[in-house]
N, C-alpha and C. Protein backbone atom coordinates (compact mmCIF):
# COMPACT_ATOMS: atom_id res chain seq x y z
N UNK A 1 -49.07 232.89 225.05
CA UNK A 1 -49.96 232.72 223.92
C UNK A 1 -49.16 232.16 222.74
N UNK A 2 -49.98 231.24 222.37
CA UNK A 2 -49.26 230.75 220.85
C UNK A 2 -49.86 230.67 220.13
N UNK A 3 -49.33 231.50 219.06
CA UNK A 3 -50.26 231.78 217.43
C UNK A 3 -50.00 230.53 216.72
N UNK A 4 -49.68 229.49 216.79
CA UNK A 4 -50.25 228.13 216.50
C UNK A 4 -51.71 228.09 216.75
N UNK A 5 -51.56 227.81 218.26
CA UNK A 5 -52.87 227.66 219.05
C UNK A 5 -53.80 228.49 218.55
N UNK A 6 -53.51 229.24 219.05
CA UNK A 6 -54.57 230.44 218.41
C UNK A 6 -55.47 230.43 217.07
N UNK A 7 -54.31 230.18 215.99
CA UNK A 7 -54.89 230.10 214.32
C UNK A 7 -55.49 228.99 214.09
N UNK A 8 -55.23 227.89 215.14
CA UNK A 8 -56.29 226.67 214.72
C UNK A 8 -57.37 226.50 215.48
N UNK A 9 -57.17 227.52 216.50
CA UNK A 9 -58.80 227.57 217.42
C UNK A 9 -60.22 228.18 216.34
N UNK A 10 -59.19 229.02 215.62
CA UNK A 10 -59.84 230.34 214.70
C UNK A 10 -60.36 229.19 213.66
N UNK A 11 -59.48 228.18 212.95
CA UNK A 11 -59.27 227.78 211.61
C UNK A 11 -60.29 226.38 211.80
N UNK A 12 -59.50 225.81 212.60
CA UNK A 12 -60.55 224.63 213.03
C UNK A 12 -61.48 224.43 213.42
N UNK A 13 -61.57 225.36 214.73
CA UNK A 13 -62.67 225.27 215.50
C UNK A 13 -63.86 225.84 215.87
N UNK A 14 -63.42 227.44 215.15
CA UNK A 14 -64.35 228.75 215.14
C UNK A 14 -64.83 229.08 216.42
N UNK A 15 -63.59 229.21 217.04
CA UNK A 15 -64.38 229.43 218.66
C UNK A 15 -64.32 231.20 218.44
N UNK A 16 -64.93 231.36 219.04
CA UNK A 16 -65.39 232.72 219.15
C UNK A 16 -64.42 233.54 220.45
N UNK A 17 -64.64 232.99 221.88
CA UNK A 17 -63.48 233.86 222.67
C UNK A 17 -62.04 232.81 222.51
N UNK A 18 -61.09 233.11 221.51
CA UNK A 18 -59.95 232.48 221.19
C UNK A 18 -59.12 232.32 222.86
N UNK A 19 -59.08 233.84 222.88
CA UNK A 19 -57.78 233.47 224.65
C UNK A 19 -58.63 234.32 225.22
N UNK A 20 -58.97 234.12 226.54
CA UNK A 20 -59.57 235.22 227.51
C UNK A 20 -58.51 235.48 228.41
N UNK A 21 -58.48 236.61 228.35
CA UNK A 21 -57.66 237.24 229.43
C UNK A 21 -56.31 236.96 230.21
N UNK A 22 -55.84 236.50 228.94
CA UNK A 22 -54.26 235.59 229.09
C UNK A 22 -53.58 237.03 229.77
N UNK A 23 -52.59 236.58 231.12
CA UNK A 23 -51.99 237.32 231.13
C UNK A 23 -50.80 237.76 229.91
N UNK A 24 -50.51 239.27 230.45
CA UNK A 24 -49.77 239.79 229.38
C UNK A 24 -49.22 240.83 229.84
N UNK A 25 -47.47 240.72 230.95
CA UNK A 25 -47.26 241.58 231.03
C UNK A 25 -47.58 241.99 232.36
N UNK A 26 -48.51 243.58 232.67
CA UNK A 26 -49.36 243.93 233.60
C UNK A 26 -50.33 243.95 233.04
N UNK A 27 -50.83 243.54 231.94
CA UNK A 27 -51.89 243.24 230.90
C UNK A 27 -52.91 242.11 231.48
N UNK A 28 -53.89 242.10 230.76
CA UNK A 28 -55.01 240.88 230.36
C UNK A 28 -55.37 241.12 229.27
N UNK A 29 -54.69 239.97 228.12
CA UNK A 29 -55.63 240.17 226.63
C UNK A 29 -56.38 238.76 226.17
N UNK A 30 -57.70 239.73 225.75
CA UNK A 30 -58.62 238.72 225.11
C UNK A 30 -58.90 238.67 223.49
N UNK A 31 -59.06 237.79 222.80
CA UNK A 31 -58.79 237.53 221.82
C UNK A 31 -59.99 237.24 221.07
N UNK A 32 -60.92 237.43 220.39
CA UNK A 32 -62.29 237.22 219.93
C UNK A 32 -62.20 237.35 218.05
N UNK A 33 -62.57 235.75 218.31
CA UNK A 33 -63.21 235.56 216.62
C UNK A 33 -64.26 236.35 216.33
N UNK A 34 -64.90 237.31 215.29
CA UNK A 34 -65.79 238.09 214.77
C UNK A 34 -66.30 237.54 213.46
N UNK A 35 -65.95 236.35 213.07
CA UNK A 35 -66.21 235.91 211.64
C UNK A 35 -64.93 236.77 210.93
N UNK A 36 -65.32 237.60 210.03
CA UNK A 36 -64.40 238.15 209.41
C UNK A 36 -63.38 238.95 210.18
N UNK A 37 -63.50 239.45 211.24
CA UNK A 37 -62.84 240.33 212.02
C UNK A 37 -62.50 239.64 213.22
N UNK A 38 -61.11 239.81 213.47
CA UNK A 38 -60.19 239.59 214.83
C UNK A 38 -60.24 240.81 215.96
N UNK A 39 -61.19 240.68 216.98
CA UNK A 39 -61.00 241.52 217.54
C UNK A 39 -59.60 241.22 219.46
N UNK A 40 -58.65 242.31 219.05
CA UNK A 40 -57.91 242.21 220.29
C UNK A 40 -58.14 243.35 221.33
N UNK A 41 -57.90 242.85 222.43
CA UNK A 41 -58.82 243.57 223.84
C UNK A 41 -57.73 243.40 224.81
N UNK A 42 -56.91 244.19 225.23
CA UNK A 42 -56.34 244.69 226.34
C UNK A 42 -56.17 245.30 227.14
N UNK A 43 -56.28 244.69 228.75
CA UNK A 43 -56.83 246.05 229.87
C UNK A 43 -55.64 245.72 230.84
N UNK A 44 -56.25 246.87 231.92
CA UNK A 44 -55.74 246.50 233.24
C UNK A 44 -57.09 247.01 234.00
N UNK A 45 -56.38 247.59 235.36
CA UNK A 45 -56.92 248.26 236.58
C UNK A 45 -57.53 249.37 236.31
N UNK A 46 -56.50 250.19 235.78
CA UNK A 46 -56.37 251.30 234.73
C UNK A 46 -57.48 252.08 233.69
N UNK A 47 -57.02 250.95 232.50
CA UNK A 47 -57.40 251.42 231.10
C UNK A 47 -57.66 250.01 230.45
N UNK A 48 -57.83 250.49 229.08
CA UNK A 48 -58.49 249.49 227.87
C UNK A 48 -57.36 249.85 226.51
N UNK A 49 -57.55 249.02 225.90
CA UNK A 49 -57.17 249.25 224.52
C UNK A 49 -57.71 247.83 223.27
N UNK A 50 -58.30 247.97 222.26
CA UNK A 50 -58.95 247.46 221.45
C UNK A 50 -58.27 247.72 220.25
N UNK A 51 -58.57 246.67 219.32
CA UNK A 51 -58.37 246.67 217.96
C UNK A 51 -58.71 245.46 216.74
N UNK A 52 -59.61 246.21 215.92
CA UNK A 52 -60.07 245.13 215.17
C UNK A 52 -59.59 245.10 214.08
N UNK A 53 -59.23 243.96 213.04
CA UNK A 53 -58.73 243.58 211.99
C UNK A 53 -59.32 242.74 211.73
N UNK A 54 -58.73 242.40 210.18
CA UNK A 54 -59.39 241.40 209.07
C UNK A 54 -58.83 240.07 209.81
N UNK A 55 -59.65 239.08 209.59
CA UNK A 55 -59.58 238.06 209.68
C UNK A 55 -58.22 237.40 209.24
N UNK A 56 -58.34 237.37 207.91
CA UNK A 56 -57.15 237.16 207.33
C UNK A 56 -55.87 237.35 207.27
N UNK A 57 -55.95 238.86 207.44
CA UNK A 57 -54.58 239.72 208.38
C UNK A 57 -54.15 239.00 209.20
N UNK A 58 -54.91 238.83 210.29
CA UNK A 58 -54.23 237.87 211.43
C UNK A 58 -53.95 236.70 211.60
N UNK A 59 -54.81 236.18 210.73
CA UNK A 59 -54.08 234.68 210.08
C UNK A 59 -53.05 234.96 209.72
N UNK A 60 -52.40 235.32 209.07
CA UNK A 60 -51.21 235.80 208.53
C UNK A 60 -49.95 236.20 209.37
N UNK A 61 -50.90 236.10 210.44
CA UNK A 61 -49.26 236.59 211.71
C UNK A 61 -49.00 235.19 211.81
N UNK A 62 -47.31 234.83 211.52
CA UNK A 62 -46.53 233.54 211.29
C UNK A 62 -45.70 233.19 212.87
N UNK A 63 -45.98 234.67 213.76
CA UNK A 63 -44.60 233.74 215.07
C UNK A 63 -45.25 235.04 216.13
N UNK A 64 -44.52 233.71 217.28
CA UNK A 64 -45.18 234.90 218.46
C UNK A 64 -44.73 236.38 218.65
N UNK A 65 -43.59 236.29 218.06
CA UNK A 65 -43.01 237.79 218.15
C UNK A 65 -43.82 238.28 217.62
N UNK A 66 -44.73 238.21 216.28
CA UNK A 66 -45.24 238.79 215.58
C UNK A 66 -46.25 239.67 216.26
N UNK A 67 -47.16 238.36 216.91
CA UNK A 67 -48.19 238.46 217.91
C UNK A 67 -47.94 239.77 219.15
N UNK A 68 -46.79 239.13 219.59
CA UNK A 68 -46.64 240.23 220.86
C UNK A 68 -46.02 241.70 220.19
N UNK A 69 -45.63 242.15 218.90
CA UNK A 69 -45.23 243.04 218.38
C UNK A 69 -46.76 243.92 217.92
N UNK A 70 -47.71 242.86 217.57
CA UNK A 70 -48.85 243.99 217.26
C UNK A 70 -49.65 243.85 218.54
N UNK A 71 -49.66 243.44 219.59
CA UNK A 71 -50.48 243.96 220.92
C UNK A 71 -49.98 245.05 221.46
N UNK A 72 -48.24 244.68 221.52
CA UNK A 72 -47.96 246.00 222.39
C UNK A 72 -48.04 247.54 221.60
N UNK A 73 -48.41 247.08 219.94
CA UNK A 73 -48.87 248.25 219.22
C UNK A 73 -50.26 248.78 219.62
N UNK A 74 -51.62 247.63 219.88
CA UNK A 74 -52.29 247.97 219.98
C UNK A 74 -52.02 248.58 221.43
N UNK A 75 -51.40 248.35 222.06
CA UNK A 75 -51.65 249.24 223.65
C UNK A 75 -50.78 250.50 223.39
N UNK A 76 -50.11 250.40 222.97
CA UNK A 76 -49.16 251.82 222.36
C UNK A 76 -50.29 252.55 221.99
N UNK A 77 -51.06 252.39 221.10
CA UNK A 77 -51.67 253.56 219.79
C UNK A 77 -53.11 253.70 220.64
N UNK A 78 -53.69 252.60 221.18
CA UNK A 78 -54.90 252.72 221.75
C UNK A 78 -55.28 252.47 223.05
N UNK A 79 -54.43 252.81 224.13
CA UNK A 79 -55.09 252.58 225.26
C UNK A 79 -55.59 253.78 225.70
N UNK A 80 -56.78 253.85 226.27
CA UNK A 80 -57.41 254.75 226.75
C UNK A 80 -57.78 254.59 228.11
N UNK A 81 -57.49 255.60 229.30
CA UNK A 81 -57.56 255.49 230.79
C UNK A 81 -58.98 255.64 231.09
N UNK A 82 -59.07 254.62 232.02
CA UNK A 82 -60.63 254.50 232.78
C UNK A 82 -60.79 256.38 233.40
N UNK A 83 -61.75 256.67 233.79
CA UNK A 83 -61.66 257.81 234.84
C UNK A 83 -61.72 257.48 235.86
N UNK A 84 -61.43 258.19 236.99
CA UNK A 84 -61.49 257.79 238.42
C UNK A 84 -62.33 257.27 239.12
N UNK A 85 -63.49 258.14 238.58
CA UNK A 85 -64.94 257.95 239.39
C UNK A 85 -65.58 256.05 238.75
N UNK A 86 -65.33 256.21 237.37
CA UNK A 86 -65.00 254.69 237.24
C UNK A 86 -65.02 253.55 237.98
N UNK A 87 -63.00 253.73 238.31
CA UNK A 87 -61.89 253.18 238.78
C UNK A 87 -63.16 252.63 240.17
N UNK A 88 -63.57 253.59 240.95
CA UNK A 88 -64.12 253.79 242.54
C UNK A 88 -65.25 252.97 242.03
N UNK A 89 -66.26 253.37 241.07
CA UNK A 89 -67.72 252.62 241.19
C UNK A 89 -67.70 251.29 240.97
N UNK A 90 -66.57 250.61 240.39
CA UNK A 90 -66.57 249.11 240.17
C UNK A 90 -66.81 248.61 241.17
């Protein structure tokens, strides 16, 4: 993923699903314009983890480190495990 790319999909183009399900890791993150709000979405097999921010905020992320420093926050602080019975009914 490149927060180039990314900020001018947002800036230029107003696409709405920015990256779908770029790998990441053992990850899949998706990336969604909200108008004012950046929403980031990371799963697996597993679990989920989400997080929404200001628009602007995330404009503001300048380098990919940046980028990959607040996902693996958002999967740090917010991932939450599917349950089993879940996992089976998919």
């Amino acid at each position: 993923m490149d927060i180039k790319e990314i900020k001018k999909n947002i800036m230029q183009y107003n696409l709405y699903e920015v990256v779908d399900s770029a790998p990441y890791g053992e990850y899949f993150v998706t990336i969604l314009n909200e108008g004012d709000k950046v929403l980031i979405a990371a799963d697996d097999y597993e679990g989920l983890a989400t997080w929404a921010m200001d628009r602007k905020e995330f404009l503001n992320i300048a380098t990919n480190e940046e980028l990959e420093q607040l996902i693996d926050s958002v999967l740090y602080y917010n991932y939450i495990e599917r349950d089993e019975e879940e996992c089976t009914n998919e």
